[in-house]
N, C-alpha and C. Protein backbone atom coordinates (compact mmCIF):
# COMPACT_ATOMS: atom_id res chain seq x y z
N UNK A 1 -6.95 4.85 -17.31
CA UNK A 1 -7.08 3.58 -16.60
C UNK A 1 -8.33 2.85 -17.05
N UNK A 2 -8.18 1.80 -16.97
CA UNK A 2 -9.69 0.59 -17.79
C UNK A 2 -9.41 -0.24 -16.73
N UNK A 3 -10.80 -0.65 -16.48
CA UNK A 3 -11.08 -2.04 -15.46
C UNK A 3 -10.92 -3.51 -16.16
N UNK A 4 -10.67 -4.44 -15.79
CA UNK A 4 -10.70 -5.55 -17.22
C UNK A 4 -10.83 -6.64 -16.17
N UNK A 5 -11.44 -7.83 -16.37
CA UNK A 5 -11.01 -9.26 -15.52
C UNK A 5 -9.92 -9.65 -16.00
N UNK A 6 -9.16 -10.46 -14.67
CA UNK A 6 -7.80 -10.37 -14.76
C UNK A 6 -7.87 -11.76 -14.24
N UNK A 7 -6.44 -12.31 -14.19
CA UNK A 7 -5.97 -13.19 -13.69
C UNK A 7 -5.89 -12.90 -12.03
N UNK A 8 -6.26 -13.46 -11.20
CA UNK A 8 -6.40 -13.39 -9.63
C UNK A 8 -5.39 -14.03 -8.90
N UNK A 9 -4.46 -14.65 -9.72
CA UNK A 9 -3.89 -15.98 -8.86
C UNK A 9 -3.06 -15.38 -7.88
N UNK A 10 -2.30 -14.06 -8.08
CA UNK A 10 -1.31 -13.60 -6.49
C UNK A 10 -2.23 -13.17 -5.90
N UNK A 11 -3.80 -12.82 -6.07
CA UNK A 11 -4.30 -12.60 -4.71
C UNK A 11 -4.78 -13.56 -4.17
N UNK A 12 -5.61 -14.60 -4.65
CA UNK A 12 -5.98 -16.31 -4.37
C UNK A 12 -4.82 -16.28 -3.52
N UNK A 13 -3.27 -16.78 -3.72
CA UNK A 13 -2.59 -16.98 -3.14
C UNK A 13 -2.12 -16.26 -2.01
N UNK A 14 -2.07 -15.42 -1.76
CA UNK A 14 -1.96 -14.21 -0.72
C UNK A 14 -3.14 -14.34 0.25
N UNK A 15 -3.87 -14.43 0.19
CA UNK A 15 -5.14 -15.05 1.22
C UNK A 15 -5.18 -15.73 1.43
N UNK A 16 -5.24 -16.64 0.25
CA UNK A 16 -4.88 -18.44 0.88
C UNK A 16 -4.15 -18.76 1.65
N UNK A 17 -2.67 -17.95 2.09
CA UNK A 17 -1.84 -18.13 2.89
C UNK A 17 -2.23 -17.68 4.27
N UNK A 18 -2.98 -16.91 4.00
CA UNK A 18 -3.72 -16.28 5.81
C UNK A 18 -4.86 -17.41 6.14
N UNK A 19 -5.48 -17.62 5.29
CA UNK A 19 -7.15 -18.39 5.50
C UNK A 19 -7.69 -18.82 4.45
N UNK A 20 -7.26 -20.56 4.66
CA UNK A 20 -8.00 -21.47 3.32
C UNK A 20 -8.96 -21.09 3.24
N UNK A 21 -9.57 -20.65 1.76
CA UNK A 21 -10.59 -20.29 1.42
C UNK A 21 -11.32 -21.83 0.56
N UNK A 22 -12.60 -21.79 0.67
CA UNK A 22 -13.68 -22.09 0.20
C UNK A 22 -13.40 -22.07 -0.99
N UNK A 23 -14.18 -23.27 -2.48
CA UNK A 23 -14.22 -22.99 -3.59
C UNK A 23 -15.57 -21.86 -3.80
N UNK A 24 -16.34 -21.74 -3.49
CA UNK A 24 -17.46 -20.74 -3.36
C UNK A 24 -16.84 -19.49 -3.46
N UNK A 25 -16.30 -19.06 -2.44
CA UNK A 25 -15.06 -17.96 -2.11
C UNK A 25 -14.46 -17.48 -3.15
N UNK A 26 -13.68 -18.70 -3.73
CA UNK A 26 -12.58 -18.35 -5.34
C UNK A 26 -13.36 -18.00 -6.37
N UNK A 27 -14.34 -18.57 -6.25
CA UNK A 27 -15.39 -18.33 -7.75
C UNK A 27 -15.97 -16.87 -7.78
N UNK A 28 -16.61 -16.28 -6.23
CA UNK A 28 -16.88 -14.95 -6.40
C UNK A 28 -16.47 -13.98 -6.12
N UNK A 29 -14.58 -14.42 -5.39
CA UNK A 29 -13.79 -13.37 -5.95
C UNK A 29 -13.46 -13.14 -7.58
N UNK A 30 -13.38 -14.11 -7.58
CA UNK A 30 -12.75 -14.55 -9.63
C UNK A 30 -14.02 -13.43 -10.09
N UNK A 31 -15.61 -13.56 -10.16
CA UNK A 31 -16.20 -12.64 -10.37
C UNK A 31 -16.34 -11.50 -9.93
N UNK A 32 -15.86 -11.21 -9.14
CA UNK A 32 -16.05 -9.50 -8.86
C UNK A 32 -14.78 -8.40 -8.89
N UNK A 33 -13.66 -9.48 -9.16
CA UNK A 33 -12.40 -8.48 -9.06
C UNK A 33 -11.80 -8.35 -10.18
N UNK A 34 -11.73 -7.37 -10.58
CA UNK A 34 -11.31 -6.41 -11.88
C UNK A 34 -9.76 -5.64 -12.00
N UNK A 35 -8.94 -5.66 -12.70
CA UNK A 35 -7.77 -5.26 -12.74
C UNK A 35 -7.96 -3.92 -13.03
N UNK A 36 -6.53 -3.36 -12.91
CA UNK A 36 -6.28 -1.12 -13.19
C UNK A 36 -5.22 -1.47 -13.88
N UNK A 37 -5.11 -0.96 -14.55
CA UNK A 37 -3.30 -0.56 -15.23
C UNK A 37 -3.40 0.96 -14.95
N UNK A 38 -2.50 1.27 -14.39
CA UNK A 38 -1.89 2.65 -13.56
C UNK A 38 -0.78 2.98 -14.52
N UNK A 39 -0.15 4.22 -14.96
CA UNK A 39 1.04 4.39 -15.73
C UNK A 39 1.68 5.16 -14.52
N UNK A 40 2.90 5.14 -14.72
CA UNK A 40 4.03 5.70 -13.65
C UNK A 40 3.97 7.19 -13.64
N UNK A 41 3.55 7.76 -12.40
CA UNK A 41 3.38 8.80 -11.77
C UNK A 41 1.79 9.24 -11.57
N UNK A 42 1.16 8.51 -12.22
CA UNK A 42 -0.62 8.44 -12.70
C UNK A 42 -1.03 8.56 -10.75
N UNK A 43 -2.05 9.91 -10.71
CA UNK A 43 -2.80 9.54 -9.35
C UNK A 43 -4.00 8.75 -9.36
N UNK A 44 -4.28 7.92 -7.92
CA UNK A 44 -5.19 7.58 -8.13
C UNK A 44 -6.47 7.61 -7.86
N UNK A 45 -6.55 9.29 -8.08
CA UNK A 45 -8.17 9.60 -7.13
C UNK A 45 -9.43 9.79 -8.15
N UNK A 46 -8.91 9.14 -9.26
CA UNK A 46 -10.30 9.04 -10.19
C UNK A 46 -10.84 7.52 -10.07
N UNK A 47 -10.13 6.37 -9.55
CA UNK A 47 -10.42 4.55 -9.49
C UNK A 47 -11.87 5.09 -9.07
N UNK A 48 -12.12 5.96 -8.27
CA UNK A 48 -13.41 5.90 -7.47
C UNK A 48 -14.72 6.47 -8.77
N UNK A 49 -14.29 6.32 -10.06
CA UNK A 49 -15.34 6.38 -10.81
C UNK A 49 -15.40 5.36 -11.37
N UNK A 50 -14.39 4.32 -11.33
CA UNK A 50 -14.35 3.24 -11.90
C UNK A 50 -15.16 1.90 -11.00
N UNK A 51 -14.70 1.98 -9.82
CA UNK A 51 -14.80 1.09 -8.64
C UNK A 51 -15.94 1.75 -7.36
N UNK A 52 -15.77 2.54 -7.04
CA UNK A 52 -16.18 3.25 -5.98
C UNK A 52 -15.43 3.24 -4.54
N UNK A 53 -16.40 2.96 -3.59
CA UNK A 53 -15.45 2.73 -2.38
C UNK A 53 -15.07 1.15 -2.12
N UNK A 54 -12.90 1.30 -2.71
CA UNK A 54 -12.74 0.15 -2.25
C UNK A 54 -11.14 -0.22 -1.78
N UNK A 55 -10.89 -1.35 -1.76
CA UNK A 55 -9.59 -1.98 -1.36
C UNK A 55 -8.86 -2.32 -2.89
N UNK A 56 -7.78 -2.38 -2.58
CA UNK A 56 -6.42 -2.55 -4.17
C UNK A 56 -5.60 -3.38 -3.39
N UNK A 57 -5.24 -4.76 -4.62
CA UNK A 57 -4.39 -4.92 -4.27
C UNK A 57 -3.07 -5.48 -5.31
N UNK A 58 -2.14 -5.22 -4.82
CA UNK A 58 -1.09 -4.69 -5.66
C UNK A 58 -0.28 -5.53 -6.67
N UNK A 59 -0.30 -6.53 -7.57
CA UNK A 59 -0.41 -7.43 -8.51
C UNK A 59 1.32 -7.01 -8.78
N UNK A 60 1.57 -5.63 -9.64
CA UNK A 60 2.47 -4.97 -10.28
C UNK A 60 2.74 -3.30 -9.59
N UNK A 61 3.95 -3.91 -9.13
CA UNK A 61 4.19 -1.84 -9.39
C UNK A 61 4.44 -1.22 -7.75
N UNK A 62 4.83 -0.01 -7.42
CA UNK A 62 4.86 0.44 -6.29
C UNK A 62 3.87 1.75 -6.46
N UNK A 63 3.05 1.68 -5.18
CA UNK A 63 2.33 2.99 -4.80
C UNK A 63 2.66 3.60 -3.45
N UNK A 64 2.47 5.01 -3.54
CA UNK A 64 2.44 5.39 -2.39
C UNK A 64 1.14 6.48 -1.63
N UNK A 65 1.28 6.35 -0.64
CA UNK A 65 -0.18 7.34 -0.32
C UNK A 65 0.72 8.36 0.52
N UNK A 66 -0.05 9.80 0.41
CA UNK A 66 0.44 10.74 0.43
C UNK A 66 -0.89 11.87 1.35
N UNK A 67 -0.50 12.85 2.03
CA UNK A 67 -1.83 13.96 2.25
C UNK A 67 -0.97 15.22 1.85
N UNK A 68 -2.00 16.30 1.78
CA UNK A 68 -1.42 17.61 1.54
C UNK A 68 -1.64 18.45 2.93
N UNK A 69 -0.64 19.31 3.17
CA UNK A 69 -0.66 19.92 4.27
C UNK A 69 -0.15 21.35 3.91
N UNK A 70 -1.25 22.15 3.97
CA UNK A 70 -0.82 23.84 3.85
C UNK A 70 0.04 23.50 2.48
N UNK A 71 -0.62 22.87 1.71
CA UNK A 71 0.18 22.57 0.32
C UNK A 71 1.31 22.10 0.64
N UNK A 72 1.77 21.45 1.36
CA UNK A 72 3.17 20.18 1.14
C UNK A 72 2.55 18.84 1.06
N UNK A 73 3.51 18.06 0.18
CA UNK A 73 3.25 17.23 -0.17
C UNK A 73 3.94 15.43 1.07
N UNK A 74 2.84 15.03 1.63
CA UNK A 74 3.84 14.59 2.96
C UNK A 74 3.65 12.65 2.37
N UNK A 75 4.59 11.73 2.32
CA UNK A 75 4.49 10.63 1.91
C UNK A 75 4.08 10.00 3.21
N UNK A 76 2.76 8.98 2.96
CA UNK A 76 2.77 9.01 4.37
C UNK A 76 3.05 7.25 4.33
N UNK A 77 2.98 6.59 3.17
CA UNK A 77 3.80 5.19 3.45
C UNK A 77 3.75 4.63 1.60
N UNK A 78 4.63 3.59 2.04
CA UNK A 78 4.80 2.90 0.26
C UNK A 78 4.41 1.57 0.69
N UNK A 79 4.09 1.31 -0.77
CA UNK A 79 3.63 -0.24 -0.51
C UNK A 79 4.24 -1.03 -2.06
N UNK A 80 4.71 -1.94 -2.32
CA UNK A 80 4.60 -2.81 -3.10
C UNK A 80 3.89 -4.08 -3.52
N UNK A 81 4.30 -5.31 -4.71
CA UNK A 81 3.58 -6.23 -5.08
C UNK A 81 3.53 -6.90 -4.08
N UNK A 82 2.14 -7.63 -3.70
CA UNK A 82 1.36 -8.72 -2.53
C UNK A 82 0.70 -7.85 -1.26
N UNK A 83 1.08 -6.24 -1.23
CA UNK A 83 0.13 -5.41 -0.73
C UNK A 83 -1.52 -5.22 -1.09
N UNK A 84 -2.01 -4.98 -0.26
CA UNK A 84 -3.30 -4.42 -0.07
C UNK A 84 -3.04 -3.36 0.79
N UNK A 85 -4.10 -2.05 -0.08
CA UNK A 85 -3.58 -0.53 -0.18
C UNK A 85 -5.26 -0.13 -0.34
N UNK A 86 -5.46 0.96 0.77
CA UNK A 86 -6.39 1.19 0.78
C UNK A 86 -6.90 2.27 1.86
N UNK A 87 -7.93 2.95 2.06
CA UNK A 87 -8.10 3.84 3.45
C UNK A 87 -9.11 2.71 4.29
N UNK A 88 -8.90 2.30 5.27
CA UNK A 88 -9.23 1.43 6.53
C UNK A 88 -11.11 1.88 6.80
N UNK A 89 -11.84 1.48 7.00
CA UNK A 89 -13.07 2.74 7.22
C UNK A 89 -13.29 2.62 8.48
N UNK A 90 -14.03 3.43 9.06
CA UNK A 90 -14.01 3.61 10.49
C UNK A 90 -15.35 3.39 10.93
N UNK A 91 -15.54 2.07 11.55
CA UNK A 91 -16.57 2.17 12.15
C UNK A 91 -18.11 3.10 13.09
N UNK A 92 -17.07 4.16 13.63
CA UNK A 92 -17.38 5.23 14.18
C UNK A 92 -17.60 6.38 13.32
N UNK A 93 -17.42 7.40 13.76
CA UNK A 93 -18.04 8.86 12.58
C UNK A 93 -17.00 9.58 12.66
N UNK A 94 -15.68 9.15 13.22
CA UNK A 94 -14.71 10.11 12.79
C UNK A 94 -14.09 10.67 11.44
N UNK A 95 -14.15 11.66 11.37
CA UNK A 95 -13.74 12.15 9.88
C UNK A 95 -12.22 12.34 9.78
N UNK A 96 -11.34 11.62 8.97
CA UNK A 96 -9.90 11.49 8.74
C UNK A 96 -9.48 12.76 8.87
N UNK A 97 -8.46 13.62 9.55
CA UNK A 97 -7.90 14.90 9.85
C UNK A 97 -7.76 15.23 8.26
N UNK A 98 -6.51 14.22 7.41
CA UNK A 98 -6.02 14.65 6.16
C UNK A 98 -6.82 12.94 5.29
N UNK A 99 -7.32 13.77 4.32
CA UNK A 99 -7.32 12.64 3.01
C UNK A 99 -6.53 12.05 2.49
N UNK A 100 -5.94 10.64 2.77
CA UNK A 100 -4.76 10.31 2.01
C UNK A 100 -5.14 10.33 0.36
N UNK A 101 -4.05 10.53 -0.34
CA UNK A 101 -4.27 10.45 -1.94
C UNK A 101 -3.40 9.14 -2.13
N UNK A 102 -3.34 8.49 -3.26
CA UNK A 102 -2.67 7.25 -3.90
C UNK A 102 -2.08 7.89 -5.38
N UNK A 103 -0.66 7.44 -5.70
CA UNK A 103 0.20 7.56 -6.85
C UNK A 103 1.44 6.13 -6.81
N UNK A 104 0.83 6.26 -8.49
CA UNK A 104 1.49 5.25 -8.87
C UNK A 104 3.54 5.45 -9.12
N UNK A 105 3.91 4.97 -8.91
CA UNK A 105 5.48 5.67 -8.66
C UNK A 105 6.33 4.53 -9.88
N UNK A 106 5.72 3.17 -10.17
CA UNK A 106 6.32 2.48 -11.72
C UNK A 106 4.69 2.32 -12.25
N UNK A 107 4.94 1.61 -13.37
CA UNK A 107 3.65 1.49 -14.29
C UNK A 107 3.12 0.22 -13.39
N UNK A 108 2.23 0.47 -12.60
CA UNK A 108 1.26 -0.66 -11.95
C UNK A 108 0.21 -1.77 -12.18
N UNK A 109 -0.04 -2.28 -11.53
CA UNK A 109 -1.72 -3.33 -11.62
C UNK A 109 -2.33 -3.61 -10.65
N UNK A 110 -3.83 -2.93 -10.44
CA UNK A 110 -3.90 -3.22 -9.24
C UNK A 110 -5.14 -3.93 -9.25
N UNK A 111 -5.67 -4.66 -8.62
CA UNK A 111 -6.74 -5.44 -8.64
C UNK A 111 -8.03 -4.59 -7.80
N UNK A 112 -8.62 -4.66 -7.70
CA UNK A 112 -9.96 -3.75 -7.18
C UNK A 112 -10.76 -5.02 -6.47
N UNK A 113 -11.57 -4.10 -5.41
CA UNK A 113 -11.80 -5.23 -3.97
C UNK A 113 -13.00 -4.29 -3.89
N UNK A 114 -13.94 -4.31 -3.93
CA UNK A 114 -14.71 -2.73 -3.78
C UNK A 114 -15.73 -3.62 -2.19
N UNK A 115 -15.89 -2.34 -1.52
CA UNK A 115 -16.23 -2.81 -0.07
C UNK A 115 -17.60 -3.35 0.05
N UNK A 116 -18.34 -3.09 -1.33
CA UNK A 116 -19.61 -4.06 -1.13
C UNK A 116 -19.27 -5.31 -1.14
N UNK A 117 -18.52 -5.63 -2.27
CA UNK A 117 -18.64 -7.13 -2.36
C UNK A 117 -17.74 -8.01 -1.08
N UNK A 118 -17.20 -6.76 -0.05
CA UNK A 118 -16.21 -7.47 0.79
C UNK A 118 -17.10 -7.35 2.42
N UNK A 119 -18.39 -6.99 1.98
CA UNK A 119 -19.48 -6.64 3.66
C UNK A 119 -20.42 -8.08 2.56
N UNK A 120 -20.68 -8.42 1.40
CA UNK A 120 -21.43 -9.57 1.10
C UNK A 120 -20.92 -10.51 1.91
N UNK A 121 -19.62 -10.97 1.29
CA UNK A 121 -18.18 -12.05 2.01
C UNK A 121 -18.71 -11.61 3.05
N UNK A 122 -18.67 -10.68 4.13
CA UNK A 122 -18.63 -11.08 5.64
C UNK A 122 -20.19 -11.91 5.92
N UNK A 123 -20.90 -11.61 5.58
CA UNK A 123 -21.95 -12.09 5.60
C UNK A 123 -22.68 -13.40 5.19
N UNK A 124 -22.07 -13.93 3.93
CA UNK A 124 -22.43 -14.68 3.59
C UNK A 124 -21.05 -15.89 3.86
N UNK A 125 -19.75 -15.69 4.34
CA UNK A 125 -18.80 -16.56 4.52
C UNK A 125 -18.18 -16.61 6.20
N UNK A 126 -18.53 -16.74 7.02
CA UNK A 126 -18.05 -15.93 8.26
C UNK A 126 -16.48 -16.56 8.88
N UNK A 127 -16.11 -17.62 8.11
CA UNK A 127 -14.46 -17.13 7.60
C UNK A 127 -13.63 -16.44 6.99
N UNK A 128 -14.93 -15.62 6.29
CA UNK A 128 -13.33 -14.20 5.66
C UNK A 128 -13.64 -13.12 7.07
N UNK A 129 -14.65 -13.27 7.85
CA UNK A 129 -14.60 -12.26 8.94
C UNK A 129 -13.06 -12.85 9.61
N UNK A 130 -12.42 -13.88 9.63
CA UNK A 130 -11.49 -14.75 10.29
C UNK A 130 -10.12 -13.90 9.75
N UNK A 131 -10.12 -13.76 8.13
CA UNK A 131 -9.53 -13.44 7.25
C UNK A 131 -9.77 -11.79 7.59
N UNK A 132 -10.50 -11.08 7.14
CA UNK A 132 -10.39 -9.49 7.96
C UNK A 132 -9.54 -9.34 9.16
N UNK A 133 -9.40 -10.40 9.96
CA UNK A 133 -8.92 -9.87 11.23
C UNK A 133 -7.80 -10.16 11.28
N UNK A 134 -7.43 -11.11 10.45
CA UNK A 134 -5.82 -11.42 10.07
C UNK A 134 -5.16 -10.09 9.18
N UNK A 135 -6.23 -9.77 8.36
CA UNK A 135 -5.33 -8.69 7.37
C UNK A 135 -5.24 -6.94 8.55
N UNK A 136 -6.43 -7.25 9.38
CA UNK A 136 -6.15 -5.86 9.91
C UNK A 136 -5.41 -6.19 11.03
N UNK A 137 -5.12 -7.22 11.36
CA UNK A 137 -3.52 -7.64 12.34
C UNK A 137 -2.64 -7.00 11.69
N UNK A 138 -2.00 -7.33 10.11
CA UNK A 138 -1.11 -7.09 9.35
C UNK A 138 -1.45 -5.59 9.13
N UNK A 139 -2.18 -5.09 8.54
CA UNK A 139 -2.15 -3.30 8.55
C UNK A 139 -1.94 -2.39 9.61
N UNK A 140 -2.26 -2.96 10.89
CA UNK A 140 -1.95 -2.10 12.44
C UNK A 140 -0.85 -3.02 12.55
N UNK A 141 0.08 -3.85 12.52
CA UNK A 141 1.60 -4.09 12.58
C UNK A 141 2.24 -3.05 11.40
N UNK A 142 1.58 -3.07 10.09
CA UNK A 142 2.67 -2.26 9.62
C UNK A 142 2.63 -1.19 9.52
N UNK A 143 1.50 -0.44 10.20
CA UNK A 143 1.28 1.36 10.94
C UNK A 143 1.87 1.43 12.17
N UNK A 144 2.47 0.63 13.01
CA UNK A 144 3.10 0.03 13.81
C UNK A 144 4.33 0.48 13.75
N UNK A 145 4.83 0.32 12.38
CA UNK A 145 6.19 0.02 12.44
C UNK A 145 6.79 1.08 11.67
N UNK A 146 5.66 2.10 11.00
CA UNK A 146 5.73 3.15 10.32
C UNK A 146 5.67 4.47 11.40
N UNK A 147 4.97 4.03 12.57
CA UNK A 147 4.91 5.31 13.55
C UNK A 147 6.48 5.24 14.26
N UNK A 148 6.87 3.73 14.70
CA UNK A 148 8.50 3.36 15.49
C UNK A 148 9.94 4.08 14.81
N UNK A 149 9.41 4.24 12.95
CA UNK A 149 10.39 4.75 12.39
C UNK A 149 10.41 5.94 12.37
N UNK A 150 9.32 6.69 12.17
CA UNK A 150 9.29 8.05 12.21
C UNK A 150 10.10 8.86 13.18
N UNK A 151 9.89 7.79 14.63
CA UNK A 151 10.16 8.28 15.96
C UNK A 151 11.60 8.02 16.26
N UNK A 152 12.46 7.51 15.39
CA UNK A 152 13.83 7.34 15.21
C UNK A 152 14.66 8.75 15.40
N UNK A 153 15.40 9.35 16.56
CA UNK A 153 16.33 10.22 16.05
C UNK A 153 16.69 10.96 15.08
N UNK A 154 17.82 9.75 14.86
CA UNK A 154 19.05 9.86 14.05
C UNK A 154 18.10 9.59 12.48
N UNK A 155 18.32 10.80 11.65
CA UNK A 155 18.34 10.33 9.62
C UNK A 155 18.86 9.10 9.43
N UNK A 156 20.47 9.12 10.19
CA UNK A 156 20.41 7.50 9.27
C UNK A 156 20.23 6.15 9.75
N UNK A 157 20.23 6.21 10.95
CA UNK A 157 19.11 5.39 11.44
C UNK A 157 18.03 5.36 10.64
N UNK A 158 17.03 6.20 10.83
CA UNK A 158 15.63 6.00 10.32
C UNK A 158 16.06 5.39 8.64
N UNK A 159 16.94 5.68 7.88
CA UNK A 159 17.26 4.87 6.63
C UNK A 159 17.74 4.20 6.74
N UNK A 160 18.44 3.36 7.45
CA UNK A 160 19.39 2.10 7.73
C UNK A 160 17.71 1.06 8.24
N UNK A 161 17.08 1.93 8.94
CA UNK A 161 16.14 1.00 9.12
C UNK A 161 15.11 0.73 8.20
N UNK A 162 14.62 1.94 7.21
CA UNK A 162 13.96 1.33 6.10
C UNK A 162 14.51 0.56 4.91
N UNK A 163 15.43 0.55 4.92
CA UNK A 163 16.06 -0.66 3.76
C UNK A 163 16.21 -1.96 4.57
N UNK A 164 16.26 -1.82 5.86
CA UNK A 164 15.89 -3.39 6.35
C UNK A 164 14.54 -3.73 6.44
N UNK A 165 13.66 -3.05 6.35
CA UNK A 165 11.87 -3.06 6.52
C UNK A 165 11.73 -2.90 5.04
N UNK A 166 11.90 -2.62 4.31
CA UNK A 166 11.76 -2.36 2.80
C UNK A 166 12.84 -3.03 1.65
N UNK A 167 14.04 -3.97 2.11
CA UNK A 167 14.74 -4.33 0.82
C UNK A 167 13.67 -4.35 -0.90
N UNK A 168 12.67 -4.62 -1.08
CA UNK A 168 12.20 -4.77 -2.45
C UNK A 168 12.22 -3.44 -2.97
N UNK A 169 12.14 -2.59 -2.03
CA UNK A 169 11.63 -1.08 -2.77
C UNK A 169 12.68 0.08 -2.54
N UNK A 170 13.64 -0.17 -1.95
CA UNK A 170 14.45 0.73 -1.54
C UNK A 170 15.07 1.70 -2.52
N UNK A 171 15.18 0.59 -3.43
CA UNK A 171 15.97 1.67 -5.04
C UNK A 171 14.62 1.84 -5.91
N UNK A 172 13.54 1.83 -5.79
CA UNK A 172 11.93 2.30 -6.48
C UNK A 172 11.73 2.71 -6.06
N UNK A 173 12.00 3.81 -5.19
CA UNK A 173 11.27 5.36 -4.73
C UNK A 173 11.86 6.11 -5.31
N UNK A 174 11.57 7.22 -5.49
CA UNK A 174 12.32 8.24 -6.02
C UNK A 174 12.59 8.96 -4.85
N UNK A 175 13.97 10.24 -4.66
CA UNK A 175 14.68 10.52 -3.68
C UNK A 175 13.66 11.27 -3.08
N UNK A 176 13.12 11.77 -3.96
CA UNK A 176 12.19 12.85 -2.66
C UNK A 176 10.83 12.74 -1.58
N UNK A 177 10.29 11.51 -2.51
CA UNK A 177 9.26 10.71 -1.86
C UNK A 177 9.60 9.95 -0.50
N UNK A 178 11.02 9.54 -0.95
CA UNK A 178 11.65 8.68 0.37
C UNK A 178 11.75 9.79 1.05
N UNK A 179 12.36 10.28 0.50
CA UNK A 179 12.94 11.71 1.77
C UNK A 179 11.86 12.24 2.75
N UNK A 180 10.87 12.23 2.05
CA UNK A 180 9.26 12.60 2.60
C UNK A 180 8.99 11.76 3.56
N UNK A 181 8.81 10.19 3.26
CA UNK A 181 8.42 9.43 3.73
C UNK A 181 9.42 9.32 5.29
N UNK A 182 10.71 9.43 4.69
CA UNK A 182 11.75 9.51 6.35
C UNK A 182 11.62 11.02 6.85
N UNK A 183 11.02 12.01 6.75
CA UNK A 183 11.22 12.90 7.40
C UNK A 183 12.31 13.44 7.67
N UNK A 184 13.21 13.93 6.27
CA UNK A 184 14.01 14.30 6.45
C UNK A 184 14.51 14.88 4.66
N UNK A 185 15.32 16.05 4.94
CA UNK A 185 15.67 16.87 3.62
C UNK A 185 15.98 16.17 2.19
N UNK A 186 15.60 16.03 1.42
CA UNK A 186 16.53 15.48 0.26
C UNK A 186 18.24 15.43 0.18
N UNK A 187 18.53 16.93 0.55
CA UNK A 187 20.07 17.03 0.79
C UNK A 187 20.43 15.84 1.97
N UNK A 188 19.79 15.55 3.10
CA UNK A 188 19.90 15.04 4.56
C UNK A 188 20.42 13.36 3.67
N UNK A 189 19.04 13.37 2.96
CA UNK A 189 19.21 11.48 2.30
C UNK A 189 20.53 11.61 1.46
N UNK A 190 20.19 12.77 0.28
CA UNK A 190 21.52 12.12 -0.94
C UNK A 190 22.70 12.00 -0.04
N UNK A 191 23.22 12.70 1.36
CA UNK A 191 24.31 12.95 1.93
C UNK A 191 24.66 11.85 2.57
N UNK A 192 23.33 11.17 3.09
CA UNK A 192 24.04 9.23 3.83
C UNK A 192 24.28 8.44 2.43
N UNK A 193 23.10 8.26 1.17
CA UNK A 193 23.46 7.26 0.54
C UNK A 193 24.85 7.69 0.48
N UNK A 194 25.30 8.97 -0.30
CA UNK A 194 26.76 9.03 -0.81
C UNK A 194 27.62 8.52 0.55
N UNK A 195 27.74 8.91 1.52
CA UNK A 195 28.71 7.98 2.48
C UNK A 195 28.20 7.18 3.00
N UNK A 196 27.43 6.19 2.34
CA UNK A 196 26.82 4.48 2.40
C UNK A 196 27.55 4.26 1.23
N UNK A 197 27.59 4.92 -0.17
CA UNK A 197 28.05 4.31 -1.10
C UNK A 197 29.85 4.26 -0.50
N UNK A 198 30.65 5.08 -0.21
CA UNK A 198 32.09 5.24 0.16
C UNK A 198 32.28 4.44 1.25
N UNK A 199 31.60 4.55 1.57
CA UNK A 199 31.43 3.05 2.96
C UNK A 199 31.97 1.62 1.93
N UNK A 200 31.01 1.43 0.90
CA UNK A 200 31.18 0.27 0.73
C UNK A 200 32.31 0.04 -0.15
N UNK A 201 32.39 1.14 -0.65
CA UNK A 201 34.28 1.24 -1.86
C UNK A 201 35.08 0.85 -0.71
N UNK A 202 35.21 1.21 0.39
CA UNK A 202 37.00 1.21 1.23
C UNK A 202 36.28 -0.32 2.00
């Protein structure tokens, strides 16, 4: 992976849509944010020698974050292009139970946000504090909606409902990651798509 300056314009635009930004704003994001090229299946727990502690956001490509448990491998959500992907930090001193990890799942791009230059912005712009609170609206809605699915019954429910919460990515997971991610067997998933697919023949 190499850092490089990049073209910014889907993230300009992606913010811009939450909270007109300032030309001040555009100019020292334009300077401080640096692109990743990720290759498909690439993890991403080395960025932090590149970047340090920061925020990604997702230009190209699908990622997913994941923890290990007694060595299983548990998906704990996916994200695609116009995401921002990242661990949340905690004001307080709680220490995260499990470390999420990040993997790239197609060949990616991710833009790098590193949390100094995003505590400068609060400080020196006190409309991206406006803008923080809009994006962490949007991250606790969509942990929100990731805890409602989990808590689904029925397997195919819980997949009938992520292809309506997910149409872009539904066929870019691979079976077992999804399977992970729904909490439920690989055999459990291939067994609805195949009578989703016979569903739609008759």
């Amino acid at each position: 992976m190499t850092a490089v300056h990049y073209d910014i314009d889907p993230l300009l635009k992606y913010l811009n849509e939450l909270q007109p930004l300032r030309k001040e704003i555009i100019e020292r994001v334009k300077t401080e944010t640096f692109k990743i090229s990720v290759r498909k299946n690439e993890l991403l727990s080395n960025l932090s020698d590149i970047s340090g502690d920061c925020l990604f956001f997702i230009v190209k490509g699908v990622v997913r974050a994941f923890v290990l448990d007694e060595g299983k491998d548990i998906t704990a959500w996916l994200a695609d292009e116009n995401h921002l992907i990242g661990s949340i930090r905690n004001p307080g001193t709680l220490i995260p139970t499990y470390q999420e990890q990040y993997q790239a799942l197609e060949d990616s791009e991710l833009l790098i946000l590193s949390y100094r230059f995003i505590d400068d912005m609060y400080t020196q712009f006190p409309e991206t504090n406006i803008l923080a609170r809009k994006l962490l609206a949007i991250n606790y809605h969509m942990s929100q909606e990731r805890s409602i699915l989990s808590r689904i019954p029925s397997a195919e429910m819980r997949y009938k409902q992520f292809k309506i919460g997910y149409p872009s990515i539904k066929s870019r997971v691979p079976l077992k990651f999804l399977a992970s991610y729904l909490g439920m067997r690989i055999e459990t998933l291939s067994r609805i798509r195949k009578k989703e697919k016979l569903g739609e023949k008759n």
